[in-house]
C-alpha atoms as a PDB file:
ATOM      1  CA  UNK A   1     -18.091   5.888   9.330  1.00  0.00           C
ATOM      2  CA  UNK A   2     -14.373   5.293   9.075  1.00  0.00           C
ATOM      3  CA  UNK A   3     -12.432   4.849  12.523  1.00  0.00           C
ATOM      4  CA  UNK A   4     -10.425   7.915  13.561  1.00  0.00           C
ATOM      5  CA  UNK A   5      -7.100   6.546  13.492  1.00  0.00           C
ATOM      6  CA  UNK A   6      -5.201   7.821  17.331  1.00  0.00           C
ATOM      7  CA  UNK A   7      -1.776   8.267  16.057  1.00  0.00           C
ATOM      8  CA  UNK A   8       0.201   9.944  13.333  1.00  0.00           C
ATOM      9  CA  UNK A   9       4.036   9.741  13.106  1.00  0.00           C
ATOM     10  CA  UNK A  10       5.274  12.824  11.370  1.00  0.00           C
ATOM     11  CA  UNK A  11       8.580  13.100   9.509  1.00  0.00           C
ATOM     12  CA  UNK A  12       8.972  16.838   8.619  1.00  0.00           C
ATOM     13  CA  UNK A  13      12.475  16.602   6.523  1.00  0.00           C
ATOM     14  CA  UNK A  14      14.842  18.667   4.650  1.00  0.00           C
ATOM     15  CA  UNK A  15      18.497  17.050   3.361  1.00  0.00           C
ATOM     16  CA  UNK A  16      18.456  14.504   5.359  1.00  0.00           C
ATOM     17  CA  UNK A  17      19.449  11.816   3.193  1.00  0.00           C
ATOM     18  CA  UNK A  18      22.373  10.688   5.787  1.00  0.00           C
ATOM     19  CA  UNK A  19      19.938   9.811   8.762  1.00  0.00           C
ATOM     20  CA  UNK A  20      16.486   9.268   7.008  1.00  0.00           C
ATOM     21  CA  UNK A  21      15.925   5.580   6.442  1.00  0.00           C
ATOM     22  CA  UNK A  22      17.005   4.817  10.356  1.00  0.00           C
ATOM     23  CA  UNK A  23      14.222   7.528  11.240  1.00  0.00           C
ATOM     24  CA  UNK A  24      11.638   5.972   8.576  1.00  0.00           C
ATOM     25  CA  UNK A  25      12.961   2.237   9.723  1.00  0.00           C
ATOM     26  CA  UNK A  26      12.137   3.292  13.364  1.00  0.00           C
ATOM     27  CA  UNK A  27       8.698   4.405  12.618  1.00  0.00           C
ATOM     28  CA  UNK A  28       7.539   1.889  10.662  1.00  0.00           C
ATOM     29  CA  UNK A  29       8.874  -1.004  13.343  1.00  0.00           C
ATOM     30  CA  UNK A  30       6.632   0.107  16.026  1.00  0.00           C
ATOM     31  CA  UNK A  31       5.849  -2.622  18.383  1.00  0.00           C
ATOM     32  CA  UNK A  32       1.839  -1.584  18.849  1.00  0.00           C
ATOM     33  CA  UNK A  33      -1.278  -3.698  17.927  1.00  0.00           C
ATOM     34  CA  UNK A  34      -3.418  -1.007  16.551  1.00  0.00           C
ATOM     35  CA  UNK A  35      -3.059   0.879  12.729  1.00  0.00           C
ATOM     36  CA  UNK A  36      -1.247   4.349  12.825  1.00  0.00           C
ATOM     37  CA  UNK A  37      -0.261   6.526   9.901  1.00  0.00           C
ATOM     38  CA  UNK A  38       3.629   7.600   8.737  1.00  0.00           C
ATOM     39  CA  UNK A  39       3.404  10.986   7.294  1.00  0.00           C
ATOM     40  CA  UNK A  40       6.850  12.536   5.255  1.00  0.00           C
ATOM     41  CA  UNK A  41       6.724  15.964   4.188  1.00  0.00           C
ATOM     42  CA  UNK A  42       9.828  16.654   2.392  1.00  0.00           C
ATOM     43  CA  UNK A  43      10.691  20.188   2.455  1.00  0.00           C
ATOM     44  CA  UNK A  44      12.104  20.489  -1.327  1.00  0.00           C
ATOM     45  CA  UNK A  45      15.240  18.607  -0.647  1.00  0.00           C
ATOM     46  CA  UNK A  46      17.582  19.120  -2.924  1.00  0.00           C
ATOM     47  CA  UNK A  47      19.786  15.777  -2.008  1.00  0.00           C
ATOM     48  CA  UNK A  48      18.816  12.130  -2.514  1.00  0.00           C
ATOM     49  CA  UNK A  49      15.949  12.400   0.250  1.00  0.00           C
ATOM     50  CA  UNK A  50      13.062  11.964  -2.487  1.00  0.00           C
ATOM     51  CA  UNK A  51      14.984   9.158  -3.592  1.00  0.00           C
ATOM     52  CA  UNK A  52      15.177   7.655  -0.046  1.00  0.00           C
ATOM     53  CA  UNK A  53      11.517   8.107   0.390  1.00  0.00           C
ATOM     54  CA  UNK A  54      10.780   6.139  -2.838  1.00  0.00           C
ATOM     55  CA  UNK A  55      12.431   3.243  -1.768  1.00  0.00           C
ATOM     56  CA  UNK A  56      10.068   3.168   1.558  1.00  0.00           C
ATOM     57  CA  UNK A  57       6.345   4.509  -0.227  1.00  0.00           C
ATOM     58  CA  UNK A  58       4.942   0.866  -0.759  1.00  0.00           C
ATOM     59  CA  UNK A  59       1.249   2.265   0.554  1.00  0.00           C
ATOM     60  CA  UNK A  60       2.093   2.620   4.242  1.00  0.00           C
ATOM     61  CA  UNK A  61       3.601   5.934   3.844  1.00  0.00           C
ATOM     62  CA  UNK A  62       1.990   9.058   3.478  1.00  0.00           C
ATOM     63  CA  UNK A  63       3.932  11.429   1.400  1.00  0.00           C
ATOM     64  CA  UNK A  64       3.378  15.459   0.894  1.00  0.00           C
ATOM     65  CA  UNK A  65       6.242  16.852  -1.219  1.00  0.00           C
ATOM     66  CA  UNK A  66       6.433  20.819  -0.681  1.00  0.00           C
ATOM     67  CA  UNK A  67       6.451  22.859  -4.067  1.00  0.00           C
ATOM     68  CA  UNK A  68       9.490  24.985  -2.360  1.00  0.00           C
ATOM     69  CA  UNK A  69      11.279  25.210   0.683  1.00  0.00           C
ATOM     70  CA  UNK A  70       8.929  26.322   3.695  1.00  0.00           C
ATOM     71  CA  UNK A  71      10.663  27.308   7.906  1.00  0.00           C
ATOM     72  CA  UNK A  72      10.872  24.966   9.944  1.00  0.00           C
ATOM     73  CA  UNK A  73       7.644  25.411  11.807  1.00  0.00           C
ATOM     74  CA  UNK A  74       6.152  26.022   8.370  1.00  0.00           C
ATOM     75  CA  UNK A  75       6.369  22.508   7.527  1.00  0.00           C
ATOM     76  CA  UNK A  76       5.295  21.008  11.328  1.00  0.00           C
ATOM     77  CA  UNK A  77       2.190  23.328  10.436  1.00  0.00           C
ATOM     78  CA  UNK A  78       1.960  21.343   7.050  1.00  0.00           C
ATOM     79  CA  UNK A  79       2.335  17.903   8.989  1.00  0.00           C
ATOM     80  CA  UNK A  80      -0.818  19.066  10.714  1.00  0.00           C
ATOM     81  CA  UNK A  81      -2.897  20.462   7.999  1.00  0.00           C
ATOM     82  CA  UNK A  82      -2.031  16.770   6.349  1.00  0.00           C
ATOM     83  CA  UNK A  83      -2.329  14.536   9.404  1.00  0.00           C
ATOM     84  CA  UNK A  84      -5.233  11.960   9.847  1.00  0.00           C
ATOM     85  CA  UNK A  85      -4.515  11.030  13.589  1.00  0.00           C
ATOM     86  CA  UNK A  86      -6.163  12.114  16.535  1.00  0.00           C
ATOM     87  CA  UNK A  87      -2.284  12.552  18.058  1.00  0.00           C
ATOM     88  CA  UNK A  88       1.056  13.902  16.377  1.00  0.00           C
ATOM     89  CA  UNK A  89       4.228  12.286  17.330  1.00  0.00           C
ATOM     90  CA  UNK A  90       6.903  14.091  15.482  1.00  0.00           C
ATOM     91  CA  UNK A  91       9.849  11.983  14.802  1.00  0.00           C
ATOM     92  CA  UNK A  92      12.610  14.418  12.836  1.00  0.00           C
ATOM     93  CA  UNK A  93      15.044  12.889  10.152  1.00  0.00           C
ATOM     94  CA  UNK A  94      17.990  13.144  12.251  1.00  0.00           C
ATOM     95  CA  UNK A  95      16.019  10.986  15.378  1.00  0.00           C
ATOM     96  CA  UNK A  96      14.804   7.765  15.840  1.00  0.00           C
ATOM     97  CA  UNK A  97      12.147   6.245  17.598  1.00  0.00           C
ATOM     98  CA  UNK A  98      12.240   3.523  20.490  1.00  0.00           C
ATOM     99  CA  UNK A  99       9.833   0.402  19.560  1.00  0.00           C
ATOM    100  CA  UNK A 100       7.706   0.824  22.495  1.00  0.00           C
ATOM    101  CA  UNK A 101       7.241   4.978  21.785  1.00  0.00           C
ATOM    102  CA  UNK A 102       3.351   4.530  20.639  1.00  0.00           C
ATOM    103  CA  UNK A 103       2.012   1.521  22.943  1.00  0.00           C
ATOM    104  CA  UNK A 104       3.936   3.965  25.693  1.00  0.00           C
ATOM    105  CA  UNK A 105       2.230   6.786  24.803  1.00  0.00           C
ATOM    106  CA  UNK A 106      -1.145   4.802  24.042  1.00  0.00           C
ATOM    107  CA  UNK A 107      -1.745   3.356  27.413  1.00  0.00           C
ATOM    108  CA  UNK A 108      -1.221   6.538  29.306  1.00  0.00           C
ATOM    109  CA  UNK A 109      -3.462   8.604  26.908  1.00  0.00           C
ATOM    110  CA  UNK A 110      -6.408   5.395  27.569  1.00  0.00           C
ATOM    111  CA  UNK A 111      -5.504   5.971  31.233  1.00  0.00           C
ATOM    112  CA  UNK A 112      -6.533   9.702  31.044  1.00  0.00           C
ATOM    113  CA  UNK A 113      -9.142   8.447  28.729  1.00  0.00           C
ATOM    114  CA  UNK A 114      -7.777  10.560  25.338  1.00  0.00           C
ATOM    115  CA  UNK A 115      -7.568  14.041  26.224  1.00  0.00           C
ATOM    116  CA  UNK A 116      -7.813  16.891  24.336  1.00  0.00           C
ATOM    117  CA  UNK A 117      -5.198  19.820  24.063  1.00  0.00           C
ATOM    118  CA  UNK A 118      -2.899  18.263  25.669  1.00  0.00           C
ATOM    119  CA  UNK A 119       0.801  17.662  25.190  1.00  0.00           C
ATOM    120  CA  UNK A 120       2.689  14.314  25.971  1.00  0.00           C
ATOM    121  CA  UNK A 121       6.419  13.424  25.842  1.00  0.00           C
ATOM    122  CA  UNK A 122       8.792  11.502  27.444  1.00  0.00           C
ATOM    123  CA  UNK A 123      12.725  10.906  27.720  1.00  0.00           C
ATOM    124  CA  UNK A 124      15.600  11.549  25.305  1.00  0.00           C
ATOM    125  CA  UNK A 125      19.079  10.521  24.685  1.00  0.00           C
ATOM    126  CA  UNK A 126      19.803  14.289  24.400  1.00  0.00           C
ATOM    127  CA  UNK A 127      18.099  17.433  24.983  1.00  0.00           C
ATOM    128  CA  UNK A 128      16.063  16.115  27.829  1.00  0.00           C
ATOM    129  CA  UNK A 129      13.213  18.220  28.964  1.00  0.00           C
ATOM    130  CA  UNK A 130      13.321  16.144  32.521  1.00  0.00           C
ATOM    131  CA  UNK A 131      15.679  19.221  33.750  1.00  0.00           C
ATOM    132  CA  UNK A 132      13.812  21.910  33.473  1.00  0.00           C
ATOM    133  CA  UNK A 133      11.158  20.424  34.880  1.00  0.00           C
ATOM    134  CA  UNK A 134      13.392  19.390  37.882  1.00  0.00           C
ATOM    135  CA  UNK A 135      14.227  23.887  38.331  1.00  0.00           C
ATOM    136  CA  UNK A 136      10.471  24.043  38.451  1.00  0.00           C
ATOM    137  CA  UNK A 137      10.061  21.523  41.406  1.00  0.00           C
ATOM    138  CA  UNK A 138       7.523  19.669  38.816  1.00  0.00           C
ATOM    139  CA  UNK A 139       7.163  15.411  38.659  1.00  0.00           C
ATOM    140  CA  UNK A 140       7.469  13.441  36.374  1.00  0.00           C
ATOM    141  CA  UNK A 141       4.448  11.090  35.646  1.00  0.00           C
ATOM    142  CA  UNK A 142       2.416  13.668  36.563  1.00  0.00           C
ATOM    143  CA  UNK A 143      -0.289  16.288  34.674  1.00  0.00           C
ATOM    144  CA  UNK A 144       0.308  19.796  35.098  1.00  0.00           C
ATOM    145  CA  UNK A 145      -0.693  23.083  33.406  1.00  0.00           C
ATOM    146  CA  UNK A 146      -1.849  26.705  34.448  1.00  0.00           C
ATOM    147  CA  UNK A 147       0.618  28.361  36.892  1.00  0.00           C
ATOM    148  CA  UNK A 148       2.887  24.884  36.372  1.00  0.00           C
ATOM    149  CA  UNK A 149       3.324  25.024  33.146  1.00  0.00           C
ATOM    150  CA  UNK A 150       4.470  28.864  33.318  1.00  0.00           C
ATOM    151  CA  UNK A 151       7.315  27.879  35.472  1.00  0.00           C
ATOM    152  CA  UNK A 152       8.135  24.659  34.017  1.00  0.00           C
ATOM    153  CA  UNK A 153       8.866  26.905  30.281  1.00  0.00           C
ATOM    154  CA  UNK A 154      10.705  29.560  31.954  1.00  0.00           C
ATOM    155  CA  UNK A 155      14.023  27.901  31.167  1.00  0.00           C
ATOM    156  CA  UNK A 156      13.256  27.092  27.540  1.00  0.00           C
ATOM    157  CA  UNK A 157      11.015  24.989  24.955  1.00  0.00           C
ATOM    158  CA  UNK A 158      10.123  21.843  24.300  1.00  0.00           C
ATOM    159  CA  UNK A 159      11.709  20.120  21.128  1.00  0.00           C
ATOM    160  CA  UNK A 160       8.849  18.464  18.857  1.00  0.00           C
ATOM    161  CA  UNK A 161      10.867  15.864  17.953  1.00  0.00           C
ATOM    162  CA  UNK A 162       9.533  12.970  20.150  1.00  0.00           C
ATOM    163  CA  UNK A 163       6.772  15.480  21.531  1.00  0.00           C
ATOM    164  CA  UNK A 164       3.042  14.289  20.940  1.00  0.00           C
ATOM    165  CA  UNK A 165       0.250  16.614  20.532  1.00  0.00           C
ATOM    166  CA  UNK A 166      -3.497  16.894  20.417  1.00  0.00           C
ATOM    167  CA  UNK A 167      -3.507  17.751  16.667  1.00  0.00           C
ATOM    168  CA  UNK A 168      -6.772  19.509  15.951  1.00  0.00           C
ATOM    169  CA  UNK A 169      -6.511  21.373  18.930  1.00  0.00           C
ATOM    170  CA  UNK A 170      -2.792  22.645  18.351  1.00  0.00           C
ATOM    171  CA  UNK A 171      -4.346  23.703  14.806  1.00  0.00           C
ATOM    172  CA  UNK A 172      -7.517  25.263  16.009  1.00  0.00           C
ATOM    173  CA  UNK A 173      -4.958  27.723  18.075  1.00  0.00           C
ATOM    174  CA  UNK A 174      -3.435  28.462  14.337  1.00  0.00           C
ATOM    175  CA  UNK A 175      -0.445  25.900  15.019  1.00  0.00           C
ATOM    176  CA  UNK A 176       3.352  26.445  15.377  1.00  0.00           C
ATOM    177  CA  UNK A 177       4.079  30.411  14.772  1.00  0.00           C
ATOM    178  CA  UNK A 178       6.045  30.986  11.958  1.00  0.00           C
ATOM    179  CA  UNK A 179      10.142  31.829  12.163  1.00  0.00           C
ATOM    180  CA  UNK A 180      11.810  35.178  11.545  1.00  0.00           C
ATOM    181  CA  UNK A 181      15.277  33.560  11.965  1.00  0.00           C
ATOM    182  CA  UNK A 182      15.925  30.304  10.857  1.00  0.00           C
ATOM    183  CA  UNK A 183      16.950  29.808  14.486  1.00  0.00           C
ATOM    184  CA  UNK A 184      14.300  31.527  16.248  1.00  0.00           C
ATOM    185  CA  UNK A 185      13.466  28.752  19.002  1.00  0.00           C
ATOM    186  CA  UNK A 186       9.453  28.796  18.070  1.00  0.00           C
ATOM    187  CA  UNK A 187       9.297  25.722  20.017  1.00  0.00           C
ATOM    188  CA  UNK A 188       9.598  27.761  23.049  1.00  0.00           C
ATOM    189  CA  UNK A 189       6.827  30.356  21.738  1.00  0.00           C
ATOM    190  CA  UNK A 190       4.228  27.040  21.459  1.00  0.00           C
ATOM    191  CA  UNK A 191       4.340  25.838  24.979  1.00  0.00           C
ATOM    192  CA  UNK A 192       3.858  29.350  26.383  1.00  0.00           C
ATOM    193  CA  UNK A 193       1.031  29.669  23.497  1.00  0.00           C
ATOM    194  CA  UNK A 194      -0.772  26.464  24.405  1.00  0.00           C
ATOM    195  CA  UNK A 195      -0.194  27.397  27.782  1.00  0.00           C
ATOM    196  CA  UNK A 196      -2.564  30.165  27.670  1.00  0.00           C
ATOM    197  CA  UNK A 197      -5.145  28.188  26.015  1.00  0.00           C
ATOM    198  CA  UNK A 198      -5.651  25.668  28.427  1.00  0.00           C
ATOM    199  CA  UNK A 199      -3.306  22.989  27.098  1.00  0.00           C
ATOM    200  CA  UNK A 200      -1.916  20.374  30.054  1.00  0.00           C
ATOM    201  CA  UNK A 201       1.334  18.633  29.662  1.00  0.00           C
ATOM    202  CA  UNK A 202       3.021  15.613  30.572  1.00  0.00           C
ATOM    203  CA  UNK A 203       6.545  13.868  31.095  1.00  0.00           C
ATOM    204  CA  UNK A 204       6.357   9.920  31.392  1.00  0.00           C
ATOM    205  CA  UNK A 205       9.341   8.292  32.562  1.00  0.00           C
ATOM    206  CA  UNK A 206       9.986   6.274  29.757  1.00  0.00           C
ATOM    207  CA  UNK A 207      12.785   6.691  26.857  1.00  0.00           C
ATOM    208  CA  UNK A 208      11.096   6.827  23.561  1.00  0.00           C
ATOM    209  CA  UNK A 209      13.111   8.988  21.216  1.00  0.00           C
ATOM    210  CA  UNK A 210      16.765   8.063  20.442  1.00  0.00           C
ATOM    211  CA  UNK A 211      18.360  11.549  19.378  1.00  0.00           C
ATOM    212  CA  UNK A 212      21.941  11.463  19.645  1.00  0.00           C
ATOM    213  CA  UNK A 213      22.340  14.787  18.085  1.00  0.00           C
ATOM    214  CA  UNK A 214      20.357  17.750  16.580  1.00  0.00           C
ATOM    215  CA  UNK A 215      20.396  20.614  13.592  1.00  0.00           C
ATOM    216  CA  UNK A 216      18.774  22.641  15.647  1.00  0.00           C
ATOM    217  CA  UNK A 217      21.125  22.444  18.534  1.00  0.00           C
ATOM    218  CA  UNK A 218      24.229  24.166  16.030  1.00  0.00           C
ATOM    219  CA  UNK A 219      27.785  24.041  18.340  1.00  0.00           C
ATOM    220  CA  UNK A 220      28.695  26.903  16.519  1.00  0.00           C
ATOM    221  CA  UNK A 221      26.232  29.603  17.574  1.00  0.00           C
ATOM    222  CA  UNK A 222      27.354  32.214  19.101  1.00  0.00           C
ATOM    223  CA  UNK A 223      26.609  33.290  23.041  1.00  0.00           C
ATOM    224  CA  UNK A 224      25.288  36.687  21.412  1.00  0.00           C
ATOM    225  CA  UNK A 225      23.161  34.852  18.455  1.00  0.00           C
ATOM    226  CA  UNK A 226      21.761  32.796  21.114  1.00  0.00           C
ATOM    227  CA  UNK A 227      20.630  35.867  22.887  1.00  0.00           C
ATOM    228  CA  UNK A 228      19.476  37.542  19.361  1.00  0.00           C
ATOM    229  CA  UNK A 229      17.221  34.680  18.452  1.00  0.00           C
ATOM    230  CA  UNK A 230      15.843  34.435  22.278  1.00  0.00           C
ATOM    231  CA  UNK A 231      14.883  38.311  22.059  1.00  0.00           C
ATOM    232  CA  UNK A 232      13.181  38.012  18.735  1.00  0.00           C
ATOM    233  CA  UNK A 233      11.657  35.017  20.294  1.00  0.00           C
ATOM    234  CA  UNK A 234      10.203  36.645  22.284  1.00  0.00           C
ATOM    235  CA  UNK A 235       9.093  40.132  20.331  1.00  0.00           C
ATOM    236  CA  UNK A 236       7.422  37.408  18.000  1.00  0.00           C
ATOM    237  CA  UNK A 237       5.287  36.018  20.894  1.00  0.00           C
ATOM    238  CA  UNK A 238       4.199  39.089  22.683  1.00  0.00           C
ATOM    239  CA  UNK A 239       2.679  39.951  19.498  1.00  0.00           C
ATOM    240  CA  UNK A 240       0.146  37.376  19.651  1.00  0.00           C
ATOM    241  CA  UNK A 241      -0.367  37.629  23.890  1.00  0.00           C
ATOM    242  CA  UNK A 242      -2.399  40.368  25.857  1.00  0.00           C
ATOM    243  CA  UNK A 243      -1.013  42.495  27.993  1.00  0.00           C
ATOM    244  CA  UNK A 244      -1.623  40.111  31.373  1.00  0.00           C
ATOM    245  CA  UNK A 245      -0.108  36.850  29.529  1.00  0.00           C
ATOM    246  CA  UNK A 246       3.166  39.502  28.871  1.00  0.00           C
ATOM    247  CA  UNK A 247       3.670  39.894  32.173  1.00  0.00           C
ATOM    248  CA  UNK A 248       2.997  36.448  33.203  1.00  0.00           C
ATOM    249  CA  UNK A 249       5.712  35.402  30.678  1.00  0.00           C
ATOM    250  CA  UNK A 250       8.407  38.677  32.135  1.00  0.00           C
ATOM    251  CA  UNK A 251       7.469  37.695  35.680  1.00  0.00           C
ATOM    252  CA  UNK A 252       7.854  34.129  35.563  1.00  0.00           C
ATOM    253  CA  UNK A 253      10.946  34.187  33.195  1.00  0.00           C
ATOM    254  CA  UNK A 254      12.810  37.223  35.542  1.00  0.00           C
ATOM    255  CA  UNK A 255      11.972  35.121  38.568  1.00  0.00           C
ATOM    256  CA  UNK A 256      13.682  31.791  37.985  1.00  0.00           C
ATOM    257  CA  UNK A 257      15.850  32.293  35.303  1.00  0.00           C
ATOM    258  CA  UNK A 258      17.377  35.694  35.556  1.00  0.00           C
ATOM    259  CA  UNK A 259      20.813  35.111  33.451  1.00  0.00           C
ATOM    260  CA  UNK A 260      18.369  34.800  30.407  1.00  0.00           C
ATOM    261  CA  UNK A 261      15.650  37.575  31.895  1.00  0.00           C
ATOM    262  CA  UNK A 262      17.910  40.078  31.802  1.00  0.00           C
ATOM    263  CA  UNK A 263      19.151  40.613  28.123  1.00  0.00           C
ATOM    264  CA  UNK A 264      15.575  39.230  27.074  1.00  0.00           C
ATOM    265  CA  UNK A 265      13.387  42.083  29.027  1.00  0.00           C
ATOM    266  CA  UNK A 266      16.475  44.653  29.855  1.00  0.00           C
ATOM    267  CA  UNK A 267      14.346  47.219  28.499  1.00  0.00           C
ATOM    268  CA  UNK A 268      11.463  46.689  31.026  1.00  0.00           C
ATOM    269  CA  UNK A 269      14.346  45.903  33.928  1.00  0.00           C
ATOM    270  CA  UNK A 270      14.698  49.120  35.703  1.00  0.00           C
ATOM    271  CA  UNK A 271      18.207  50.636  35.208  1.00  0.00           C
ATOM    272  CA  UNK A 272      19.299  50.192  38.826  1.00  0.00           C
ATOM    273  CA  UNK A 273      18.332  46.713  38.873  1.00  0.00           C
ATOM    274  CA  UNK A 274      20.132  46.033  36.082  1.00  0.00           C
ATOM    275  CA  UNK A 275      23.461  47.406  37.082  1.00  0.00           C
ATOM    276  CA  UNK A 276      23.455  45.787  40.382  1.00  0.00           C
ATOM    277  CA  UNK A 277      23.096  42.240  38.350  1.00  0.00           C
ATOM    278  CA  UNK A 278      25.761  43.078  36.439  1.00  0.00           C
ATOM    279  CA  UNK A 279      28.083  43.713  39.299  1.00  0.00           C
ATOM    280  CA  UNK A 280      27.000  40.736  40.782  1.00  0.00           C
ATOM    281  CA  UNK A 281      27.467  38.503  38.123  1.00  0.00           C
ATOM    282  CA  UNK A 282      30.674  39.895  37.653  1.00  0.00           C
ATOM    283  CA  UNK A 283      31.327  38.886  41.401  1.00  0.00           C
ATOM    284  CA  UNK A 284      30.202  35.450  41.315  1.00  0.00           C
ATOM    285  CA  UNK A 285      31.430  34.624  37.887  1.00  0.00           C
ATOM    286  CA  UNK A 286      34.871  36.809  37.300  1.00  0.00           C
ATOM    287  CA  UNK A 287      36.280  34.121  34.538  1.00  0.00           C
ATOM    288  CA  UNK A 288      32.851  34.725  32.178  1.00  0.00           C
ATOM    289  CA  UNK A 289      33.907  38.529  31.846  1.00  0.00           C
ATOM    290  CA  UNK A 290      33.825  38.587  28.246  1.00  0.00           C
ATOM    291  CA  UNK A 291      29.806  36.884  28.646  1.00  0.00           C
ATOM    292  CA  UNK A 292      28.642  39.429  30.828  1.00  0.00           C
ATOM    293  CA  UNK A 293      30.298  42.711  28.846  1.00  0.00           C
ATOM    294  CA  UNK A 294      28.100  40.843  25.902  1.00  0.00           C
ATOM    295  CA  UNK A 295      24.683  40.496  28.231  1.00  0.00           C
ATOM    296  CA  UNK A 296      25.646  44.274  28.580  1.00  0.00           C
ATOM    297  CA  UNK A 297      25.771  45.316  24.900  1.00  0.00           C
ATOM    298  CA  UNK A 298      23.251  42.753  23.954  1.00  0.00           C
END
């Protein structure tokens, strides 16, 4: 019987012919001892990304080529459904990984002795998760999950770029929900998912993802679109929760990050309450007028 293979590196890509090969270079030069898989699924490009990939397929590479262009999460599901590994490290085209990102990530899996549903990352250049773990009071280097976890995703999600994840266990939950908005943040709607199924999670204190910028992290969204795509966010996820995980998710979200709670879950918010965080926010931040008339109308 063939050896389960621990790790797949997963390239989910779409145009991204300017930063592919240093993403594909970074994967392939991986200083760890054991075999591992490189999986591309190109998203029907429609630049010189096929062309890129060509000049890298010598055998090593796994390659899916989608018929048409899929979401976002759509094609992470497709990295999946197409992944050998017992672990999926997603490495997007715009990112690179550090050398030492799979023996990293090997040794403390062996140390926990290769757990399932579980969820493993570590530093960033940008977009570092290490700070919203630091507004839940969680460690680094350190398992958590249950009641942790809830307050540790209260400020946002988890990026999969760089993020490694128990692969048949994030599938046998039906995998990353689909989008409704191409920027609904659906990596925020996993964590809370997984969450509820028993998933734990941890942040090692190493750097292993080089991301010096991000598509998904657009500089020209609006304050208001941000709060749009939040909202749906979140009328996405309830739909797939019970009635006690909604109010976990409200509870823990209105208690430690109420700038956020507020236009998310105004229409649970009694009225009172509402206008009496308005008037304080208008107190304590009078320059950010124009934000607050907008958490108003939002």
């Amino acid at each position: 019987m063939e050896k389960e293979i621990l790790f797949t590196i997963a390239i989910p890509v779409y145009n991204g012919e300017k930063s592919l090969s240093r993403a594909i270079e970074s994967v392939l030069n991986q200083d760890y001892d054991s075999d591992y898989e490189v999986l591309i699924v190109n998203n029907a490009s429609t630049d010189h990304t096929e062309e890129i990939i060509e000049k890298f397929h010598d055998g090593k590479i796994k390659v899916v080529n989608n018929k048409e262009t899929v979401s976002q999460f759509e094609n992470h599901n497709i990295c999946l459904k197409n992944a050998s590994g017992k672990y999926i490290l997603f490495c997007h085209s715009d990112d690179e990984l550090y050398p030492i990102a799979l023996s990293v990530l090997s040794k403390e899996l062996k140390r926990l002795d290769y757990p399932t549903r579980f969820i493993i990352w570590g530093h960033s250049l940008f977009r570092d998760f290490s700070w919203a773990l630091r507004q839940a009071k969680l460690p680094i280097n350190q398992v958590f999950s249950g009641e942790a976890a809830y307050s540790a995703f209260a400020f946002g999600g988890l990026t999969p770029s760089g993020t490694c994840y128990s692969r048949k266990s994030l599938l046998e939950i039906g995998g990353f929900p689909l989008m409704k908005h191409r920027r609904q943040p659906n990596d925020w709607s996993i964590l809370w998912i997984t969450a509820f199924n028993g998933f734990e999670y941890e942040m090692i204190d190493r750097l292993i993802l080089k991301r010096l910028d991000a598509t998904t992290a657009a500089r020209d969204i609006s304050f208001t679109d941000t709060l749009f795509v939040n909202r749906l966010c979140m009328r996405e996820l309830f739909k797939t929760l019970n009635e006690r995980q909604i109010e976990i998710v409200k509870s823990t979200i209105c208690g430690m990050n109420p700038n956020y709670s507020f236009p998310l879950f105004k229409e649970y918010i009694p009225k009172k309450r509402r206008i009496r965080f308005y008037i304080s926010r208008f107190i304590r931040h009078p320059r950010a007028w124009r934000q607050t008339i907008q958490l108003i109308k939002c």
